[in-house]
N, C-alpha and C. Protein backbone atom coordinates (compact mmCIF):
# COMPACT_ATOMS: atom_id res chain seq x y z
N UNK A 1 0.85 -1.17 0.00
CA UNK A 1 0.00 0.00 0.00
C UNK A 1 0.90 1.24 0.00
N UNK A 2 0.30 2.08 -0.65
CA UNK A 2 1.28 3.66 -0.74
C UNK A 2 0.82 4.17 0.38
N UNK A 3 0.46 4.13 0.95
CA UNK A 3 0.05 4.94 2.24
C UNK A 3 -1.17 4.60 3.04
N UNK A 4 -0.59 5.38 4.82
CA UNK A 4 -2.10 4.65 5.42
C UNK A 4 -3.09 4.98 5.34
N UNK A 5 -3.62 5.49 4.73
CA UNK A 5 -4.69 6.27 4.54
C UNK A 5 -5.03 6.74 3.20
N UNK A 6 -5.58 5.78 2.65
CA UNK A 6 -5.38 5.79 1.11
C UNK A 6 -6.78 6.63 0.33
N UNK A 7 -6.47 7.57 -0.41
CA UNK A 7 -7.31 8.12 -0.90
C UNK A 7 -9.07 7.73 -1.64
N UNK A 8 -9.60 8.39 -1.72
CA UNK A 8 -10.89 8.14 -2.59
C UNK A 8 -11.28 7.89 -3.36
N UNK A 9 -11.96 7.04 -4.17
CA UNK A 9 -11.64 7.40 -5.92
C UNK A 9 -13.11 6.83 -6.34
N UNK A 10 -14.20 7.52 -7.04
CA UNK A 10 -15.16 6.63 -7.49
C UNK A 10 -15.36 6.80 -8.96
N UNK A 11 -16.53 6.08 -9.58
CA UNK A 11 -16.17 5.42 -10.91
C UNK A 11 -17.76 6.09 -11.15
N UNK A 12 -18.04 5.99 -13.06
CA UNK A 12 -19.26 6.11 -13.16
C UNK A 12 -19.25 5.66 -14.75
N UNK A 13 -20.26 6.02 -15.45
CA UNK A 13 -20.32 5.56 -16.84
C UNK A 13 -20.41 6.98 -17.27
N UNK A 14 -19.97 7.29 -18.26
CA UNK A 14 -20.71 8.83 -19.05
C UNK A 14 -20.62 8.05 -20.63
N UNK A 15 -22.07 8.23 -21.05
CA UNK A 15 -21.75 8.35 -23.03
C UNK A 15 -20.98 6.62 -22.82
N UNK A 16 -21.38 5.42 -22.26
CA UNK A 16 -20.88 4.62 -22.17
C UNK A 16 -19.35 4.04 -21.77
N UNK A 17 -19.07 5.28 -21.47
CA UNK A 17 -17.14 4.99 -21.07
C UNK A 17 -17.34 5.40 -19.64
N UNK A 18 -16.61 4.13 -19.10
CA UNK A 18 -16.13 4.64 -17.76
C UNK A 18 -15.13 5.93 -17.52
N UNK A 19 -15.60 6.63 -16.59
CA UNK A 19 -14.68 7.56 -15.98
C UNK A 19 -14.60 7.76 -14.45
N UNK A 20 -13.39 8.15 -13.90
CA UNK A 20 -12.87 8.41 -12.35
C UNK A 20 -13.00 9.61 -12.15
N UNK A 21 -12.99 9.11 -10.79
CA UNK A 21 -13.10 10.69 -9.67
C UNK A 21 -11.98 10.16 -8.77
N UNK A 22 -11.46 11.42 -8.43
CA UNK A 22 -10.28 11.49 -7.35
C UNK A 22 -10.66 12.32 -6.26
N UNK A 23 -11.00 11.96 -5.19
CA UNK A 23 -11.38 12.78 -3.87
C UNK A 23 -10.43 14.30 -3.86
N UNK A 24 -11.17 15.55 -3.07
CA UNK A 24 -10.10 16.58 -2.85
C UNK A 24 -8.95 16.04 -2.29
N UNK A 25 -9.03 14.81 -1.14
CA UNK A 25 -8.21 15.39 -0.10
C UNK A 25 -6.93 14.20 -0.56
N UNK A 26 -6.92 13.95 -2.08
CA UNK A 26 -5.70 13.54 -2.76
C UNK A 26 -4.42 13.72 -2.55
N UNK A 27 -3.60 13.38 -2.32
CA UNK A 27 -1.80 13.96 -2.20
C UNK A 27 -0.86 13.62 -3.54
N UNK A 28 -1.38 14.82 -4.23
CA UNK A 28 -0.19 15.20 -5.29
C UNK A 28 1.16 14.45 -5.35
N UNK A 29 1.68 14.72 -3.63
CA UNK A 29 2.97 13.76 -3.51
C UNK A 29 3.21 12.34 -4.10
N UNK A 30 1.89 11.78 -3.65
CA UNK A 30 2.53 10.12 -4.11
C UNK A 30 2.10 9.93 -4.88
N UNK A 31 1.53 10.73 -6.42
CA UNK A 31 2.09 10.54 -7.85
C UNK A 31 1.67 11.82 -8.71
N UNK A 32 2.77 12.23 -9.27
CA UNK A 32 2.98 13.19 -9.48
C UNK A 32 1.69 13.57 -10.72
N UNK A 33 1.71 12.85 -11.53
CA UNK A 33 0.76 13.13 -12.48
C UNK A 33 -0.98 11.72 -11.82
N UNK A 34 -1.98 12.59 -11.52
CA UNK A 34 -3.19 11.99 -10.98
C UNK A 34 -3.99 11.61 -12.11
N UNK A 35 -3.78 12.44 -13.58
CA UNK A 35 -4.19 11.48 -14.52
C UNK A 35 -4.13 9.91 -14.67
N UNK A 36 -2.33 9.78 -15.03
CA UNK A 36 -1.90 8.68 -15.05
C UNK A 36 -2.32 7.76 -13.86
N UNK A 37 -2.32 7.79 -11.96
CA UNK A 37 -3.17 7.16 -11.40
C UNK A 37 -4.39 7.00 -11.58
N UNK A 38 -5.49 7.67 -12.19
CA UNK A 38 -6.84 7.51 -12.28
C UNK A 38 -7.15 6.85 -13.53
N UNK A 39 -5.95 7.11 -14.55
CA UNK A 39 -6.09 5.63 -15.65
C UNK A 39 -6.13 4.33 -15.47
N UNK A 40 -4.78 4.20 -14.49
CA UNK A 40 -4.62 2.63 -13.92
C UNK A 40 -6.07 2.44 -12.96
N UNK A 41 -6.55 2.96 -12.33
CA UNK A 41 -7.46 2.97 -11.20
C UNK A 41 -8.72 2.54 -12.19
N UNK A 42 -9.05 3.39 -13.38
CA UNK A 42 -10.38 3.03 -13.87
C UNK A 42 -9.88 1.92 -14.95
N UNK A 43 -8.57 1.04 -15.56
CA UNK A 43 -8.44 0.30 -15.90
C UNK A 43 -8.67 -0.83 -14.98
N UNK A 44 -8.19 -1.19 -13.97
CA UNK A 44 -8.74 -2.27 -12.55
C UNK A 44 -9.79 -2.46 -12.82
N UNK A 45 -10.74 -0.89 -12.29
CA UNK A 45 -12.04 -1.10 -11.45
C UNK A 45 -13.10 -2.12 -12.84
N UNK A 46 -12.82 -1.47 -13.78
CA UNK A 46 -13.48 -1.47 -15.54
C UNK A 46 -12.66 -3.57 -15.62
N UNK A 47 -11.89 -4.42 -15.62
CA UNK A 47 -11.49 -5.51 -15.84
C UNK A 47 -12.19 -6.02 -14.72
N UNK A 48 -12.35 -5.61 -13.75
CA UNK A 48 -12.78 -6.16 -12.36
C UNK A 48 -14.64 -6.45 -12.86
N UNK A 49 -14.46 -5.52 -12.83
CA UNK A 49 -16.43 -5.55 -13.33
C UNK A 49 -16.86 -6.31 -13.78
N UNK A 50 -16.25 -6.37 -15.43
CA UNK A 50 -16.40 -7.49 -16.31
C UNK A 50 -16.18 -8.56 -15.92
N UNK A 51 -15.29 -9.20 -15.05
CA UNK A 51 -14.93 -10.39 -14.64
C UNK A 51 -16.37 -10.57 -14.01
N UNK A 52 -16.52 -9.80 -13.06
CA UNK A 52 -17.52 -10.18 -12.04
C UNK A 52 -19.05 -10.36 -12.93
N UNK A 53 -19.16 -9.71 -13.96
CA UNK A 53 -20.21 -9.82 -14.45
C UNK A 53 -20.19 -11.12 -15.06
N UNK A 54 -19.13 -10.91 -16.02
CA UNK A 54 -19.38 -12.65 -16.65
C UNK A 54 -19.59 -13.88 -15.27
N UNK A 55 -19.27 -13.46 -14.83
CA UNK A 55 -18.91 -15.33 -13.06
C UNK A 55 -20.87 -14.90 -12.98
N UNK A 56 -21.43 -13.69 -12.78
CA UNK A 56 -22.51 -13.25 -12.32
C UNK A 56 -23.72 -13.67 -13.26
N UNK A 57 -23.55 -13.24 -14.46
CA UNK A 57 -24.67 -13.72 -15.95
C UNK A 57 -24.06 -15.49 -16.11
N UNK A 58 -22.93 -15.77 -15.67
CA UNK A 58 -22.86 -17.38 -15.72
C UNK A 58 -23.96 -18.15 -14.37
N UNK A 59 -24.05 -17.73 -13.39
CA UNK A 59 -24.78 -18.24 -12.63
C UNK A 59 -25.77 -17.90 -12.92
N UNK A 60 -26.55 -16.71 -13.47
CA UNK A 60 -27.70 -16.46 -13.22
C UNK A 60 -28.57 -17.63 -14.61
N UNK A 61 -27.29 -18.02 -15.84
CA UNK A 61 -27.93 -18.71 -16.59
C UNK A 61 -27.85 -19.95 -16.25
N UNK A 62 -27.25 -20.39 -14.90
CA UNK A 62 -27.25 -21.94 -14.67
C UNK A 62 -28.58 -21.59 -14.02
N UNK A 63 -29.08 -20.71 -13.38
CA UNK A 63 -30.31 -21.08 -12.50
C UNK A 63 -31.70 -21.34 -13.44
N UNK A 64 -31.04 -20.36 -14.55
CA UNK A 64 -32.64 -20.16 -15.54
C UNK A 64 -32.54 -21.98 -16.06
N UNK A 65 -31.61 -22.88 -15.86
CA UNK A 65 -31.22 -24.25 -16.22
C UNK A 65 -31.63 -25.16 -15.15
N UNK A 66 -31.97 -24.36 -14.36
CA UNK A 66 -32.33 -24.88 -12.82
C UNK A 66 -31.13 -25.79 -12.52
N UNK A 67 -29.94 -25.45 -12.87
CA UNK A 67 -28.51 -25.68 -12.38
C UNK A 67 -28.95 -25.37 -11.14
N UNK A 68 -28.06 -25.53 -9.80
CA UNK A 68 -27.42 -24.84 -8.11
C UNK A 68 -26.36 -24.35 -8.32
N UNK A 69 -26.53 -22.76 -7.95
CA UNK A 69 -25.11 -22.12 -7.79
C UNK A 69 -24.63 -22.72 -6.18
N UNK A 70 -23.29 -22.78 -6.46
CA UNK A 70 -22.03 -23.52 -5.35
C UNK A 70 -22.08 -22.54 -4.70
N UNK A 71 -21.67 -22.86 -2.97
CA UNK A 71 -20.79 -21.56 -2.44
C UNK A 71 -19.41 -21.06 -3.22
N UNK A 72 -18.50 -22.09 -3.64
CA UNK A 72 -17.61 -21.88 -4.23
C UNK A 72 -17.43 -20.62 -5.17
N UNK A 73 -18.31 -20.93 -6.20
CA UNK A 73 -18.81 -20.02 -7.02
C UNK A 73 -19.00 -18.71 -6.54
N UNK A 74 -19.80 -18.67 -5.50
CA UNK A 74 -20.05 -16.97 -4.77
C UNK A 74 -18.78 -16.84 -4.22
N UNK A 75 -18.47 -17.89 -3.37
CA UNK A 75 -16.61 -17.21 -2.80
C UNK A 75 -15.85 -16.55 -3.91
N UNK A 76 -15.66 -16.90 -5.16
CA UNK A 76 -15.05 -16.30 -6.05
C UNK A 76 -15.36 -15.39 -6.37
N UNK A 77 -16.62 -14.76 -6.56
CA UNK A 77 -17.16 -13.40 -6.60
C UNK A 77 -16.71 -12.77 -5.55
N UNK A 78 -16.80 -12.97 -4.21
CA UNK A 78 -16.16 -12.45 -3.16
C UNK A 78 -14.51 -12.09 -3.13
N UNK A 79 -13.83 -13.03 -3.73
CA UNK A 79 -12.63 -13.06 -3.30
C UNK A 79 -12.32 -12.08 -5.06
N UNK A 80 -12.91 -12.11 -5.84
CA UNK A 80 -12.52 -10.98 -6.84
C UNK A 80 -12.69 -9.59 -6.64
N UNK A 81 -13.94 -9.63 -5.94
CA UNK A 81 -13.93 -8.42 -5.03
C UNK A 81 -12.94 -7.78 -4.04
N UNK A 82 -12.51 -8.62 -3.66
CA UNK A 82 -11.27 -8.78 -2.16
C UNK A 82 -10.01 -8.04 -3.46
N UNK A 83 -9.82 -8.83 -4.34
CA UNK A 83 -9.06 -8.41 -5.44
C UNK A 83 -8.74 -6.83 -5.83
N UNK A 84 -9.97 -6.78 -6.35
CA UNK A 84 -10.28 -5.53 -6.62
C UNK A 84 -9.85 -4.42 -5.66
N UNK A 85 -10.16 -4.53 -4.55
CA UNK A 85 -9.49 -3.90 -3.16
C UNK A 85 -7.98 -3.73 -2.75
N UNK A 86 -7.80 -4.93 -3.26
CA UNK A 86 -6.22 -5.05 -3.10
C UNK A 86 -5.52 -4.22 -3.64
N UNK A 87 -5.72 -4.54 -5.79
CA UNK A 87 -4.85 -4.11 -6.39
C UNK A 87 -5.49 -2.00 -6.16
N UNK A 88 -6.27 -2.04 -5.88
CA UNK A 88 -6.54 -0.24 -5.65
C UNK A 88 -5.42 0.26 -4.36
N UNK A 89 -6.00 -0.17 -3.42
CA UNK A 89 -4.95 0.08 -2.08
C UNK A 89 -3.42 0.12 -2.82
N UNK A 90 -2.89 -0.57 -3.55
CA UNK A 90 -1.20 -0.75 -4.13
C UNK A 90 -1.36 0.24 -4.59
N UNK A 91 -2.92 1.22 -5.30
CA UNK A 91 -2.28 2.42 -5.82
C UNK A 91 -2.50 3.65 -4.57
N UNK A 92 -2.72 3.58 -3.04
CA UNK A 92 -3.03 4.10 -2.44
C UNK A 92 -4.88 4.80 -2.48
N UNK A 93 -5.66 4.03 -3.16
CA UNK A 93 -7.04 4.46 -3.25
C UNK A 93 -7.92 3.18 -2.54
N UNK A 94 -9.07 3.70 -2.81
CA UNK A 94 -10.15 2.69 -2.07
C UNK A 94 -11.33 3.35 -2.86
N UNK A 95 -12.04 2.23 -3.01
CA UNK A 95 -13.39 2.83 -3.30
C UNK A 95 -14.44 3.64 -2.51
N UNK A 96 -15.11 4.78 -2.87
CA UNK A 96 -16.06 5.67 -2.16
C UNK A 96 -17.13 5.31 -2.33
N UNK A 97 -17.85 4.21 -1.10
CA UNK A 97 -18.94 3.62 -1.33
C UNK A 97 -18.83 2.41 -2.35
N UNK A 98 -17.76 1.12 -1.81
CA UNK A 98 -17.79 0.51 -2.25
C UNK A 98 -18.70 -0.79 -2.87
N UNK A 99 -19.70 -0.85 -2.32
CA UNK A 99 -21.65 -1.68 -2.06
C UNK A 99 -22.30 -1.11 -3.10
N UNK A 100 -21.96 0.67 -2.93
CA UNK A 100 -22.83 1.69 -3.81
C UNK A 100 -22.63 1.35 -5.49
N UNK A 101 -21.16 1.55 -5.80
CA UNK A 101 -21.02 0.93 -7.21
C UNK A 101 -21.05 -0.17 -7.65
N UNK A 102 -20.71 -1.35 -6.89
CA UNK A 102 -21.47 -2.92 -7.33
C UNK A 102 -22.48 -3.04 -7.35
N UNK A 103 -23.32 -2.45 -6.65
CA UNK A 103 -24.43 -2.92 -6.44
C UNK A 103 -24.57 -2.37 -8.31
N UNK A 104 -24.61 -0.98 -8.38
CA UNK A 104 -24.90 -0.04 -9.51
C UNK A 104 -24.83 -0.71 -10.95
N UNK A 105 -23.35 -1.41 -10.53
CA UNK A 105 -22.53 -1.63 -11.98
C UNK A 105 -22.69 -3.20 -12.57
N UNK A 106 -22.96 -3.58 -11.57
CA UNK A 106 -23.22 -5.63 -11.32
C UNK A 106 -25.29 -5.82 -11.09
N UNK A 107 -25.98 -4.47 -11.30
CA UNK A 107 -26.80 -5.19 -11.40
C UNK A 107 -27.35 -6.19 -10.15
N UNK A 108 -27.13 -5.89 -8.80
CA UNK A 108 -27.22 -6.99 -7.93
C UNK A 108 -28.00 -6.22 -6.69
N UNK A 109 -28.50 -6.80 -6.01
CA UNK A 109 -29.19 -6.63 -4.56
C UNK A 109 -27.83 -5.69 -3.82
N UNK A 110 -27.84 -5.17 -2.64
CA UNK A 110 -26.69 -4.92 -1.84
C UNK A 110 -26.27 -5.92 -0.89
N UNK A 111 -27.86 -6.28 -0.13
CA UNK A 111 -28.14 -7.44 0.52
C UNK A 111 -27.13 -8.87 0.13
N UNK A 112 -27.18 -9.25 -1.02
CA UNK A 112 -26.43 -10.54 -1.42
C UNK A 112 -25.28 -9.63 -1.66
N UNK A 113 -24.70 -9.05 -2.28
CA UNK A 113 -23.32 -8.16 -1.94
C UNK A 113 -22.86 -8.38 -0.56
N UNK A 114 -23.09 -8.06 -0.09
CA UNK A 114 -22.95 -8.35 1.79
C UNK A 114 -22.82 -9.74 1.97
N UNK A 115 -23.68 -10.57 1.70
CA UNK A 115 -23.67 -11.83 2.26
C UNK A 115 -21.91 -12.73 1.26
N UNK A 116 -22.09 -12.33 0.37
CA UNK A 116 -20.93 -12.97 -1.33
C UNK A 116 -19.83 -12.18 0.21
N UNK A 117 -19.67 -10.98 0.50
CA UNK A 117 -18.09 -10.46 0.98
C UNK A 117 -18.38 -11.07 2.38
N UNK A 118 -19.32 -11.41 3.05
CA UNK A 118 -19.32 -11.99 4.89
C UNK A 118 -18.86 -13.23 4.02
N UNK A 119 -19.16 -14.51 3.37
CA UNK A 119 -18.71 -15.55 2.54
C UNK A 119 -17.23 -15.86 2.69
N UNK A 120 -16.80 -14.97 1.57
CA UNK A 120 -14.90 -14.47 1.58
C UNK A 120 -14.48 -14.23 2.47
N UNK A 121 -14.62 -13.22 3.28
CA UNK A 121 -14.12 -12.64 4.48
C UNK A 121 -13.37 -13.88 5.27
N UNK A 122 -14.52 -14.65 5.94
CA UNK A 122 -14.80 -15.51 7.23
C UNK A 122 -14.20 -16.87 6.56
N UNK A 123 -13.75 -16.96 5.16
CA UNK A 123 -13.36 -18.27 4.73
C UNK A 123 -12.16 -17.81 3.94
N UNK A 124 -11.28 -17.99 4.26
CA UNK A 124 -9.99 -17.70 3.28
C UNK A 124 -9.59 -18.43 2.27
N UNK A 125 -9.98 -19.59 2.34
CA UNK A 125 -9.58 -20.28 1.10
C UNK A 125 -10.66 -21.32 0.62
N UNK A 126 -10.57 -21.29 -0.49
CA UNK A 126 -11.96 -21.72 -1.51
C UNK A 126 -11.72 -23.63 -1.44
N UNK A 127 -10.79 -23.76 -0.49
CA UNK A 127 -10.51 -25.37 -0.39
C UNK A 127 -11.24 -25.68 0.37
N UNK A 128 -11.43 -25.01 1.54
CA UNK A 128 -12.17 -25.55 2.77
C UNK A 128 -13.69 -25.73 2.38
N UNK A 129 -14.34 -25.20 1.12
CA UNK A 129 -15.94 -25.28 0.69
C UNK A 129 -15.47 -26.36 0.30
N UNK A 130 -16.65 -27.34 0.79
CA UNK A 130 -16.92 -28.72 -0.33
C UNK A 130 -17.15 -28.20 -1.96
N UNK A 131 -16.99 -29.18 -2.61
CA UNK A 131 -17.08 -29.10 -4.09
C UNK A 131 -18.82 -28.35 -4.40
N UNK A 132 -19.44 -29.65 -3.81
CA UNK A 132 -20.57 -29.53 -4.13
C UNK A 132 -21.48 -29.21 -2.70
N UNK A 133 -21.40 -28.13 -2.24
CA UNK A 133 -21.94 -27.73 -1.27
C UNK A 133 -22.29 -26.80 -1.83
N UNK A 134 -24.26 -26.31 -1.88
CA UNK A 134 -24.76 -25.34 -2.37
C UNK A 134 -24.61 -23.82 -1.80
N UNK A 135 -24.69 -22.94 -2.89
CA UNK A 135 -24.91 -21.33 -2.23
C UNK A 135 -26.05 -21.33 -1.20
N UNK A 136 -27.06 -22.09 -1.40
CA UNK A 136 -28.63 -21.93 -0.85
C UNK A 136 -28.10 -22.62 1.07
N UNK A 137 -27.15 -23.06 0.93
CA UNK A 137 -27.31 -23.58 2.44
C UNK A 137 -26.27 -22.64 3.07
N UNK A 138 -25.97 -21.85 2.68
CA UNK A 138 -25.21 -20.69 3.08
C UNK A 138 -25.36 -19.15 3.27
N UNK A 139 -26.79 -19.00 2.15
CA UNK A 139 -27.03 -18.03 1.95
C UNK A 139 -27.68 -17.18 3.44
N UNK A 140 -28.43 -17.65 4.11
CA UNK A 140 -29.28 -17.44 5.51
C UNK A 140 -28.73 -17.75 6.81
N UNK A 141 -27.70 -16.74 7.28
CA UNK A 141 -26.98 -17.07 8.51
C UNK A 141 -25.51 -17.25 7.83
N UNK A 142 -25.43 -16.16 6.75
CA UNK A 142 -23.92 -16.83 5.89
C UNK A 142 -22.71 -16.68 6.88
N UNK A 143 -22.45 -15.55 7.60
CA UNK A 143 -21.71 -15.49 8.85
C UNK A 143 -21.42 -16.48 9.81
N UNK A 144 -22.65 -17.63 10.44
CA UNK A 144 -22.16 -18.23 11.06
C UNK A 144 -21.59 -19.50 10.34
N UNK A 145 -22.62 -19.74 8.98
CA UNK A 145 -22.08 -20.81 8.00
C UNK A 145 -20.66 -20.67 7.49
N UNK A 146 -20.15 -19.70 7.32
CA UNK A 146 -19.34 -19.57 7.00
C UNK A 146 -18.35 -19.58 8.11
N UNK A 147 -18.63 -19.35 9.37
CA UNK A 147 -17.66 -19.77 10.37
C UNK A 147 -17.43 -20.96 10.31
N UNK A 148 -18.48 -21.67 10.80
CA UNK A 148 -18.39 -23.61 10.40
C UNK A 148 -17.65 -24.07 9.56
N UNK A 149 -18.03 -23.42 8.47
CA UNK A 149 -17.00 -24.21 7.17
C UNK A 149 -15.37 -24.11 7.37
N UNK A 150 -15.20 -23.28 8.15
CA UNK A 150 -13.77 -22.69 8.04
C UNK A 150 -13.47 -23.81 9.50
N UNK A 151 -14.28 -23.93 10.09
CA UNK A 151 -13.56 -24.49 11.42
C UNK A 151 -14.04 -26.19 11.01
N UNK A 152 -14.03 -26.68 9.31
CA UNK A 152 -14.28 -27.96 8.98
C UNK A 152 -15.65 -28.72 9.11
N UNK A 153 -16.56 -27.79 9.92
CA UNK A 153 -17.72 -28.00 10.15
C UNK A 153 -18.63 -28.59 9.00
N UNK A 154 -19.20 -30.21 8.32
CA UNK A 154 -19.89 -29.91 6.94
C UNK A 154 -21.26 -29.62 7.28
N UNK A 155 -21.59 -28.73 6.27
CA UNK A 155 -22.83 -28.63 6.17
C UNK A 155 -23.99 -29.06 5.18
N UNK A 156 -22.98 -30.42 4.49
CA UNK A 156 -24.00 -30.85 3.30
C UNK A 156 -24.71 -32.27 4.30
């Protein structure tokens, strides 16, 4: 991270192209030209999206198949999210109202936003989900389910 306290930065569509915002309380210091950071910043946020959308219109067409979306599956939405966070912080930013633009840009509840990042959070690694352990037995109480799973607990 460039710093502790890492600046603001939010995203929007205009005329179909993404564009950035850089909070006032920016520091010039840690890069000299804020163009060039707010390129890399809306290149991330803009690859990030898309990822998440395609993992997102892939489940939503296994359901119209009456497929079961996995927890697995949502952990990865989660943990791309986690992603997304990461590689911003390396440029010293964070998202402003980070719920506010997924929700916006992904098309999604906030509600299941919340539950996909309590998911990730509380489970660090996508080994500890069974293969075939559904989203649906996770989805209601995902916090404590998701404690269980992590402490080996099954829940199929």
């Amino acid at each position: 991270m460039i710093e502790n306290n890492p600046s603001f930065v939010s995203f929007e569509y205009r005329n179909g192209k993404l564009v950035g915002f850089l909070s006032s309380d920016f520091s010039v210091w840690i890069e000299k030209d804020p163009q060039r950071l707010l390129d890399k910043a809306i290149k991330i946020y803009g690859q990030s999206v898309d990822k998440l959308r395609e993992n997102i219109s892939r489940m939503q067409a296994n359901r119209k198949l009456h497929k079961h979306t996995t927890a697995r599956e949502v952990w990865q939405i989660g943990d791309s999210i986690f992603e997304l966070k990461g590689k911003l912080e390396t440029l010293g930013l964070q998202i402003d109202g980070l719920y506010d633009h997924l929700e916006r840009d992904l098309a999604v509840k906030r509600k299941w936003l919340e539950k996909v990042i309590i998911l990730r959070r509380y489970i660090s690694s996508i080994d500890k989900i069974p293969k075939t352990l559904r989203w649906g037995r996770c989805e209601k109480g995902t916090r404590k389910k998701a404690i269980e799973i992590n402490r080996g607990i099954s829940l199929e």
